[in-house]
PDB file of N, CA and C in Angstrom:
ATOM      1  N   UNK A   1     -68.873 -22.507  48.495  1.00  0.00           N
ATOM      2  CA  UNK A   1     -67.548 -22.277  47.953  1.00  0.00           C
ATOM      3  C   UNK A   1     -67.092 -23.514  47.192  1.00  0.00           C
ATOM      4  N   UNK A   2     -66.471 -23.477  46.194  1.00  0.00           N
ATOM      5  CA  UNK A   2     -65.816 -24.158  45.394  1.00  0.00           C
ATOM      6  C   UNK A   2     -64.552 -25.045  46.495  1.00  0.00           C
ATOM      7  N   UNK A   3     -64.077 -26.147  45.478  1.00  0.00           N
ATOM      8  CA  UNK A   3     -63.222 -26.926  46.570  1.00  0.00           C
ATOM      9  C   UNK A   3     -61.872 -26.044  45.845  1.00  0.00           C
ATOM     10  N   UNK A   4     -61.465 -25.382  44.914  1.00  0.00           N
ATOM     11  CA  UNK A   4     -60.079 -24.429  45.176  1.00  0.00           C
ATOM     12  C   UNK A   4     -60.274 -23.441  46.167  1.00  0.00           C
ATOM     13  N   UNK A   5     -61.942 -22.797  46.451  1.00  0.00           N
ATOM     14  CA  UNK A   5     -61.522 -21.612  46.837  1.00  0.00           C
ATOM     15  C   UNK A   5     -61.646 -21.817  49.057  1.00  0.00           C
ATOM     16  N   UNK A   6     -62.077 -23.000  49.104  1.00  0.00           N
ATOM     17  CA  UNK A   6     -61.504 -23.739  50.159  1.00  0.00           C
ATOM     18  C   UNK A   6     -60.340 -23.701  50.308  1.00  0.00           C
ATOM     19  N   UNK A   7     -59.634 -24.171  49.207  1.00  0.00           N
ATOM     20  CA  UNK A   7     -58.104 -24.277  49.425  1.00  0.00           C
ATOM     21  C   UNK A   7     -57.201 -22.777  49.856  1.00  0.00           C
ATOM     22  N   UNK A   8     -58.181 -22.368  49.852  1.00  0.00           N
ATOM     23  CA  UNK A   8     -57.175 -20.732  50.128  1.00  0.00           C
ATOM     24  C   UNK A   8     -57.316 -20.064  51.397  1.00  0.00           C
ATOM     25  N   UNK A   9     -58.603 -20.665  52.233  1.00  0.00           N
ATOM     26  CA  UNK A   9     -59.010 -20.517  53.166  1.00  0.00           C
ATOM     27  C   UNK A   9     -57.972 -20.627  54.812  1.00  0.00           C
ATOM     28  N   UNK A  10     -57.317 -22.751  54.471  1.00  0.00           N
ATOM     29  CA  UNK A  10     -56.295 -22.619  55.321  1.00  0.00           C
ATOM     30  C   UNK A  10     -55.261 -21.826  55.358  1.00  0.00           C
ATOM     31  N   UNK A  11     -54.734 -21.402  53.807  1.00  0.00           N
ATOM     32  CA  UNK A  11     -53.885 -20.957  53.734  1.00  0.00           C
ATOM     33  C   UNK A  11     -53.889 -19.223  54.336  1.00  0.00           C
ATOM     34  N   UNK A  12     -54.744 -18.342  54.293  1.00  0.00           N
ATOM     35  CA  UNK A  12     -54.563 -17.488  54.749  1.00  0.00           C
ATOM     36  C   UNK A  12     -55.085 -17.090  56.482  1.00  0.00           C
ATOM     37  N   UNK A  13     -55.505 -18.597  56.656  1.00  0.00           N
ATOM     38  CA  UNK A  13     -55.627 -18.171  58.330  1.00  0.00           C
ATOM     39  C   UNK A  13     -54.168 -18.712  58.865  1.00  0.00           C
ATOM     40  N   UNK A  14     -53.636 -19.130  58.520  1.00  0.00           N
ATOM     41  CA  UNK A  14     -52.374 -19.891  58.564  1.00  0.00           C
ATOM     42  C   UNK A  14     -51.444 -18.740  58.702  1.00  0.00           C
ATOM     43  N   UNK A  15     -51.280 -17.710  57.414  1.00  0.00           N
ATOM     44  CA  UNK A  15     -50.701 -16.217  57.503  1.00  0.00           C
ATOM     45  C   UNK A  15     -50.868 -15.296  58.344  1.00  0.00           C
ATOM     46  N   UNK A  16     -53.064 -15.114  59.144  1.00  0.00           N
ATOM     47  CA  UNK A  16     -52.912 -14.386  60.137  1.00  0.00           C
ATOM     48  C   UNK A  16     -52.286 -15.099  61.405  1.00  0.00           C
ATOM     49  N   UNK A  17     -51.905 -16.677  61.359  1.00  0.00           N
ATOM     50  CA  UNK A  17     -52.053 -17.039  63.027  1.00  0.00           C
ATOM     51  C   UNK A  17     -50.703 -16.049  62.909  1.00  0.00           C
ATOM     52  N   UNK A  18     -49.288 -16.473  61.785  1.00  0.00           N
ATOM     53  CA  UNK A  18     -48.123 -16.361  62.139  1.00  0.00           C
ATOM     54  C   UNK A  18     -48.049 -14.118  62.089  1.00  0.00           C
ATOM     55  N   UNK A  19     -48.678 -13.827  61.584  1.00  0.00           N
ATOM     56  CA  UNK A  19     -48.987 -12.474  61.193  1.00  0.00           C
ATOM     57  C   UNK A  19     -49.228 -11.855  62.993  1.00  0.00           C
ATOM     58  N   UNK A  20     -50.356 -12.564  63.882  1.00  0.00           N
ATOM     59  CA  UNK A  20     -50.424 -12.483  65.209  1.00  0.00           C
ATOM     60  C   UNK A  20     -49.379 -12.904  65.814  1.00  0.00           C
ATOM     61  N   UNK A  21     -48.920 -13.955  65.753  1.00  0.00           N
ATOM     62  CA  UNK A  21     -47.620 -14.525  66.486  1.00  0.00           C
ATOM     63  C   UNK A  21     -46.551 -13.098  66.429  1.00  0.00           C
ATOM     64  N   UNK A  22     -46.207 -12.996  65.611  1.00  0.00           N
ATOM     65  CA  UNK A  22     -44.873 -11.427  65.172  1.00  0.00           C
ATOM     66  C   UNK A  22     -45.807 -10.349  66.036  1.00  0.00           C
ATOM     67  N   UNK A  23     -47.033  -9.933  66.031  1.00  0.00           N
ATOM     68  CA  UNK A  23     -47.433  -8.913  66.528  1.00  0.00           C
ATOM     69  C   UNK A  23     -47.071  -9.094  68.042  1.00  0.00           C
ATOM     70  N   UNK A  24     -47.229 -10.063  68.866  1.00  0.00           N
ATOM     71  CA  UNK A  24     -46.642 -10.365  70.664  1.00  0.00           C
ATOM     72  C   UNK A  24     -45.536 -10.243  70.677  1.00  0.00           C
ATOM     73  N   UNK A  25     -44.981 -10.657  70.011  1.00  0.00           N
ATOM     74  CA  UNK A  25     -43.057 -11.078  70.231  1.00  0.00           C
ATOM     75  C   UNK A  25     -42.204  -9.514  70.720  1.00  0.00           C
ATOM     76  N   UNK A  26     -41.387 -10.093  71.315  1.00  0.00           N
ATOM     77  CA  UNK A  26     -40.477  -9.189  71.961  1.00  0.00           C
ATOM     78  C   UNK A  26     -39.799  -8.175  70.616  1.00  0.00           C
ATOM     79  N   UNK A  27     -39.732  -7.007  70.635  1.00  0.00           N
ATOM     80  CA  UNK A  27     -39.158  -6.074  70.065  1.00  0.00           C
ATOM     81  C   UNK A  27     -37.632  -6.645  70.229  1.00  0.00           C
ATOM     82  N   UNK A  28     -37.138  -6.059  68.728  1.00  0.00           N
ATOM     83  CA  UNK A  28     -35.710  -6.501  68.861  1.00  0.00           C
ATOM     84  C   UNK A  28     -34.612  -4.754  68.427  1.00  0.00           C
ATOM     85  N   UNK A  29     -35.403  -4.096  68.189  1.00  0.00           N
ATOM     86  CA  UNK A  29     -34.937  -2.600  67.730  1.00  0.00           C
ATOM     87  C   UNK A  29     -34.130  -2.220  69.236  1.00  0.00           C
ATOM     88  N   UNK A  30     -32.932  -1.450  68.767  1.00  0.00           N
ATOM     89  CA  UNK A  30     -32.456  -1.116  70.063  1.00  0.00           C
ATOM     90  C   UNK A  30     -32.192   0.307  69.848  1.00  0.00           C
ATOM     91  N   UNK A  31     -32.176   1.369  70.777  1.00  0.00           N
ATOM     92  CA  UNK A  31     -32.461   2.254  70.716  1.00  0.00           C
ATOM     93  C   UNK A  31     -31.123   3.249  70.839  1.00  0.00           C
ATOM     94  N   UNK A  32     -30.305   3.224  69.332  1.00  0.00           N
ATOM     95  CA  UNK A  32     -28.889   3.611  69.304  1.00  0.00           C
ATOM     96  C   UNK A  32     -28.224   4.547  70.419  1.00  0.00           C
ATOM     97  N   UNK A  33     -28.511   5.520  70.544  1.00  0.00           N
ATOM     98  CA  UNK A  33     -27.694   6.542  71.103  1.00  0.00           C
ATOM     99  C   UNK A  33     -27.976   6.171  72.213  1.00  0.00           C
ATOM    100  N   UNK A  34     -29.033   5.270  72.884  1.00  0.00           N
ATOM    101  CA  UNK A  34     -28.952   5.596  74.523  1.00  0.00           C
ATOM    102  C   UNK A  34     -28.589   4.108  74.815  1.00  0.00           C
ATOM    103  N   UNK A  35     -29.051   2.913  73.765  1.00  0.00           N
ATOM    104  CA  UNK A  35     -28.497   1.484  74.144  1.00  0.00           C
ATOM    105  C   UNK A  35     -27.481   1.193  73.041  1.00  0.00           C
ATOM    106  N   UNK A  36     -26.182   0.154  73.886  1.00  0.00           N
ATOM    107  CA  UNK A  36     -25.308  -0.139  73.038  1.00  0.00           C
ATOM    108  C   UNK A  36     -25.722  -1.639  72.600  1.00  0.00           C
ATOM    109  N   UNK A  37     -25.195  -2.223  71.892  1.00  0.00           N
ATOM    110  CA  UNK A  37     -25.186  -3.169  71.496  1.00  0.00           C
ATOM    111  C   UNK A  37     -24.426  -4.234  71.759  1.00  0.00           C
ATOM    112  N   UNK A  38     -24.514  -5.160  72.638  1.00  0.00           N
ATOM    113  CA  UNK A  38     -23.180  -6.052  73.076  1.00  0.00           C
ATOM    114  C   UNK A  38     -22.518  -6.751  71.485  1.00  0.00           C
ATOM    115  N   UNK A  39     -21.466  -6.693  72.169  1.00  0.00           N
ATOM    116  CA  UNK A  39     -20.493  -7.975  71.349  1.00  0.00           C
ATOM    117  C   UNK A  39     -19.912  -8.659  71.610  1.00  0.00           C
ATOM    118  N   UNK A  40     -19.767  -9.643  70.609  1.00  0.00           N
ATOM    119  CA  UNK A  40     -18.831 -10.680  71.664  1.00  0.00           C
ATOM    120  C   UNK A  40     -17.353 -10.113  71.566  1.00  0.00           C
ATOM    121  N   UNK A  41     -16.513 -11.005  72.642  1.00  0.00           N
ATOM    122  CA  UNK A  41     -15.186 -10.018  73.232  1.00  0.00           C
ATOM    123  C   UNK A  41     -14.225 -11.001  72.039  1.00  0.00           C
ATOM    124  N   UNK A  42     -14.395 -11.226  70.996  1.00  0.00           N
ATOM    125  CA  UNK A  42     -13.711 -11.772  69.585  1.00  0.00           C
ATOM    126  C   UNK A  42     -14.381 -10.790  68.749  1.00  0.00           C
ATOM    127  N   UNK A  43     -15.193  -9.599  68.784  1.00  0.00           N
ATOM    128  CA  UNK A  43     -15.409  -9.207  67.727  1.00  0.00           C
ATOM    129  C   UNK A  43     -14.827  -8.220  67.380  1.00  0.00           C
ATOM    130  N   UNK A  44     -14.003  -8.022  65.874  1.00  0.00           N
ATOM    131  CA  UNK A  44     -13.206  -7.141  65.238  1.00  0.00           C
ATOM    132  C   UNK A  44     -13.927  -6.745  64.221  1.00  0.00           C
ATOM    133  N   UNK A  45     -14.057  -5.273  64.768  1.00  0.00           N
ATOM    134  CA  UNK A  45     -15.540  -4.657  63.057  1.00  0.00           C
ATOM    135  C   UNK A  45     -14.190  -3.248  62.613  1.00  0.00           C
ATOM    136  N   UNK A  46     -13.117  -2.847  63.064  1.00  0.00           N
ATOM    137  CA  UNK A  46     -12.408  -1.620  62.504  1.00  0.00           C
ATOM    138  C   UNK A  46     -11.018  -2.037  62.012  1.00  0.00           C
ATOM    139  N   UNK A  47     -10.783  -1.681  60.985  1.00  0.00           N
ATOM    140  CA  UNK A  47      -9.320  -2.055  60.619  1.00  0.00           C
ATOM    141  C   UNK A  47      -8.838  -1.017  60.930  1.00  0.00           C
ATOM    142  N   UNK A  48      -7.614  -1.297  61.412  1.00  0.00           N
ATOM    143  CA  UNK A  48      -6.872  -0.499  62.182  1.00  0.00           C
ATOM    144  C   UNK A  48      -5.149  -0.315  61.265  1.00  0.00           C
ATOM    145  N   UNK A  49      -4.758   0.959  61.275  1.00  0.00           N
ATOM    146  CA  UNK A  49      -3.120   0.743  60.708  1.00  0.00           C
ATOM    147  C   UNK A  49      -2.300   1.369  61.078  1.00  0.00           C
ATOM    148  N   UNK A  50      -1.680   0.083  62.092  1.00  0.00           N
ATOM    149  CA  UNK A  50      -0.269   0.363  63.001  1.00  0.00           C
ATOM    150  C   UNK A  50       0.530   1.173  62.098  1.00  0.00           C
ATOM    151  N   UNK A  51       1.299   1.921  63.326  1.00  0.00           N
ATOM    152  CA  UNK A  51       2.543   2.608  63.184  1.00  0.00           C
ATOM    153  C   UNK A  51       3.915   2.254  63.769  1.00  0.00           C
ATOM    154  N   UNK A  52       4.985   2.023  63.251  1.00  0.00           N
ATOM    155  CA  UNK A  52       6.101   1.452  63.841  1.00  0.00           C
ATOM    156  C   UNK A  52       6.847   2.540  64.926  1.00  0.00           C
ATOM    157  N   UNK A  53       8.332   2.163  65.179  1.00  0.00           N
ATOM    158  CA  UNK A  53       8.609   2.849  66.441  1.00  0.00           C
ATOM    159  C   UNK A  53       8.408   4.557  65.813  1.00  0.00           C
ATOM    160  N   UNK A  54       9.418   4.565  64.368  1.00  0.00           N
ATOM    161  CA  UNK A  54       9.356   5.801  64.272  1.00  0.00           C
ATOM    162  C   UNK A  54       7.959   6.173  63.628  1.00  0.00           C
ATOM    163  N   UNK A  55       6.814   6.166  63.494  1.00  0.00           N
ATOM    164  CA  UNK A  55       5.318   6.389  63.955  1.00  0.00           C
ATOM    165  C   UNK A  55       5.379   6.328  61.912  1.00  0.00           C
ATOM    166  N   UNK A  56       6.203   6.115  61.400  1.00  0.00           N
ATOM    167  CA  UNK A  56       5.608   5.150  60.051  1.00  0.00           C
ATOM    168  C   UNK A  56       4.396   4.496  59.846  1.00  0.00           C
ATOM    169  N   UNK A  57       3.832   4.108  59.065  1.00  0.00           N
ATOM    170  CA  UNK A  57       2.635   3.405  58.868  1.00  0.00           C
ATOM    171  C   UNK A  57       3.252   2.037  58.540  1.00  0.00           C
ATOM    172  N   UNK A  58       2.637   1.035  58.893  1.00  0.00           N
ATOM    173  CA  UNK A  58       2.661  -0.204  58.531  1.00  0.00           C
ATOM    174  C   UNK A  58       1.814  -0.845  57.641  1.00  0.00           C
ATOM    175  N   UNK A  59       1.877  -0.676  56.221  1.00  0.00           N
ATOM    176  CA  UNK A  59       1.089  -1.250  55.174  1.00  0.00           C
ATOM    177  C   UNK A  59       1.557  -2.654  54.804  1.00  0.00           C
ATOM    178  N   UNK A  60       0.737  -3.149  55.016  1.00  0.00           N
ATOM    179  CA  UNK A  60       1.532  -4.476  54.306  1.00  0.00           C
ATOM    180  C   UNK A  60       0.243  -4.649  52.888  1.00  0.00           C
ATOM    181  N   UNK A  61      -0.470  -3.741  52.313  1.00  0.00           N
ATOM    182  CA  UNK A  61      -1.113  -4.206  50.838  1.00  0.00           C
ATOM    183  C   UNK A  61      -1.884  -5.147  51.223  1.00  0.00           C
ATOM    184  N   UNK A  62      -2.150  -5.310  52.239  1.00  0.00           N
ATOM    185  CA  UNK A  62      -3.409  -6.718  52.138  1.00  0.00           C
ATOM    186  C   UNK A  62      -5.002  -6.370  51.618  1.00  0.00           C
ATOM    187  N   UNK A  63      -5.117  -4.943  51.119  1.00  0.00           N
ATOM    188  CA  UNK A  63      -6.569  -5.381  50.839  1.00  0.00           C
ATOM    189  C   UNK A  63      -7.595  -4.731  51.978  1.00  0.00           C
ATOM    190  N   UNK A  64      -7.722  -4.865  52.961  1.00  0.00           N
ATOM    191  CA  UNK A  64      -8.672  -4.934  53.886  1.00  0.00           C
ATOM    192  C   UNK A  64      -9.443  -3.571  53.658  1.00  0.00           C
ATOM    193  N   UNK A  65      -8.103  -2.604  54.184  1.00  0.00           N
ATOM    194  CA  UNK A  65      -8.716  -0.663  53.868  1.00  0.00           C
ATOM    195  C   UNK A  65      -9.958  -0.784  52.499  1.00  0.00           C
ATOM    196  N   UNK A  66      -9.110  -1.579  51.438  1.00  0.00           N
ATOM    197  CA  UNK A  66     -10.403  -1.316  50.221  1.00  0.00           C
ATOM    198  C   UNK A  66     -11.354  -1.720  50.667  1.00  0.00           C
ATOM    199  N   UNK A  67     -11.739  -2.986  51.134  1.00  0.00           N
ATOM    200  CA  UNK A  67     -12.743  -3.801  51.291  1.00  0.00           C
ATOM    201  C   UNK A  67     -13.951  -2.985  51.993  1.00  0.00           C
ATOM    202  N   UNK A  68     -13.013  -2.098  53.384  1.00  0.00           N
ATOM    203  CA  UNK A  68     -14.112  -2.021  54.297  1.00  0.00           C
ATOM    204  C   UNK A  68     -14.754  -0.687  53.758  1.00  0.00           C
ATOM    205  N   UNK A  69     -14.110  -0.361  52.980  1.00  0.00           N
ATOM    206  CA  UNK A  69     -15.171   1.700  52.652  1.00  0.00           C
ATOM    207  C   UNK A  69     -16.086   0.706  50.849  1.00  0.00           C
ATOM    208  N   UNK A  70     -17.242   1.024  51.309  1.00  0.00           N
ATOM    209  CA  UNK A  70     -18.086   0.652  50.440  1.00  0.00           C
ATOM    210  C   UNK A  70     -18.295   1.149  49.126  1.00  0.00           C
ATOM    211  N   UNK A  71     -18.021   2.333  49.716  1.00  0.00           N
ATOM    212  CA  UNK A  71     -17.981   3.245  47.700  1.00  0.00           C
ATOM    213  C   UNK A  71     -16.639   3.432  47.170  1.00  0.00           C
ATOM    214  N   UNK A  72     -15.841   2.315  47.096  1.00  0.00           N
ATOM    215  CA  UNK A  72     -14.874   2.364  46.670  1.00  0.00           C
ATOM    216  C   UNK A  72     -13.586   3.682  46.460  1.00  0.00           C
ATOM    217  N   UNK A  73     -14.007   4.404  47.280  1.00  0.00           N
ATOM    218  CA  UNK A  73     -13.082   5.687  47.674  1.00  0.00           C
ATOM    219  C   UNK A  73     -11.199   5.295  47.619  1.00  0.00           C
ATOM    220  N   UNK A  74     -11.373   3.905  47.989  1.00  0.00           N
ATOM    221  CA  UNK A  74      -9.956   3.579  48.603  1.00  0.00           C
ATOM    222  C   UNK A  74     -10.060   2.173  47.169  1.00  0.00           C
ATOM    223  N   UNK A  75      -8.736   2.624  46.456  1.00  0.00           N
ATOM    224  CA  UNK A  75      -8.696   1.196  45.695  1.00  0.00           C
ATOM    225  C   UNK A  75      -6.865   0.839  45.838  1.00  0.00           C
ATOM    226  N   UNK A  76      -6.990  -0.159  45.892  1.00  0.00           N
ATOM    227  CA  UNK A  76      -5.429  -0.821  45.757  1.00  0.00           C
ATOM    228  C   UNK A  76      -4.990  -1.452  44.277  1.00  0.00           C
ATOM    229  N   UNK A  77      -4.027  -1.008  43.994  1.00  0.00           N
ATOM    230  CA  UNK A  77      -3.178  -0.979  42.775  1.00  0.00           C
ATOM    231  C   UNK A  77      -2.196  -1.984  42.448  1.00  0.00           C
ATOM    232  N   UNK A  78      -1.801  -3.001  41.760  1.00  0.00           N
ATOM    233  CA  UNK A  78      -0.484  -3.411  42.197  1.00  0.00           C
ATOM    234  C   UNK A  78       0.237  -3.063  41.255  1.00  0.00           C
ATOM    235  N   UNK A  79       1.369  -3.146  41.686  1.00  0.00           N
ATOM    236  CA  UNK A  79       2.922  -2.266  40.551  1.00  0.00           C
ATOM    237  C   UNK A  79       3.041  -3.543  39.850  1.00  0.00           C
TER     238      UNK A  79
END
């Protein structure tokens, strides 16, 4: 063998060690409907929009509703 094609040699046993390494390792897939997923007890993933006494909505325009729907279904306007 040539001294480049040496050079390619470490390099792809190098790919199977780490290629074997991933094949042992602990599974990280969790199995939705029957396992939940912890979170931490700070985590806020739903925007939520209060209602006052008389069950009004409380908008205050901040934005968030757009942000969180991805296909832009929800857009905010300003006057």
């Amino acid at each position: 063998m040539t001294f480049t094609e040496q050079l390619y040699l470490p390099a792809i046993l190098k790919g199977m060690g780490i290629t074997c390494a991933h094949f042992f390792k602990k599974k990280v897939t969790v199995q939705y409907p029957e396992q939940k997923r912890e979170f931490s007890p700070v985590f806020v993933a739903r925007h939520i929009l209060m209602r006052d006494e008389v069950g009004a909505e409380r908008c205050t325009a901040c934005g968030l509703c757009a942000l969180a729907v991805r296909l832009k279904l929800i857009t905010m306007n300003s006057l």
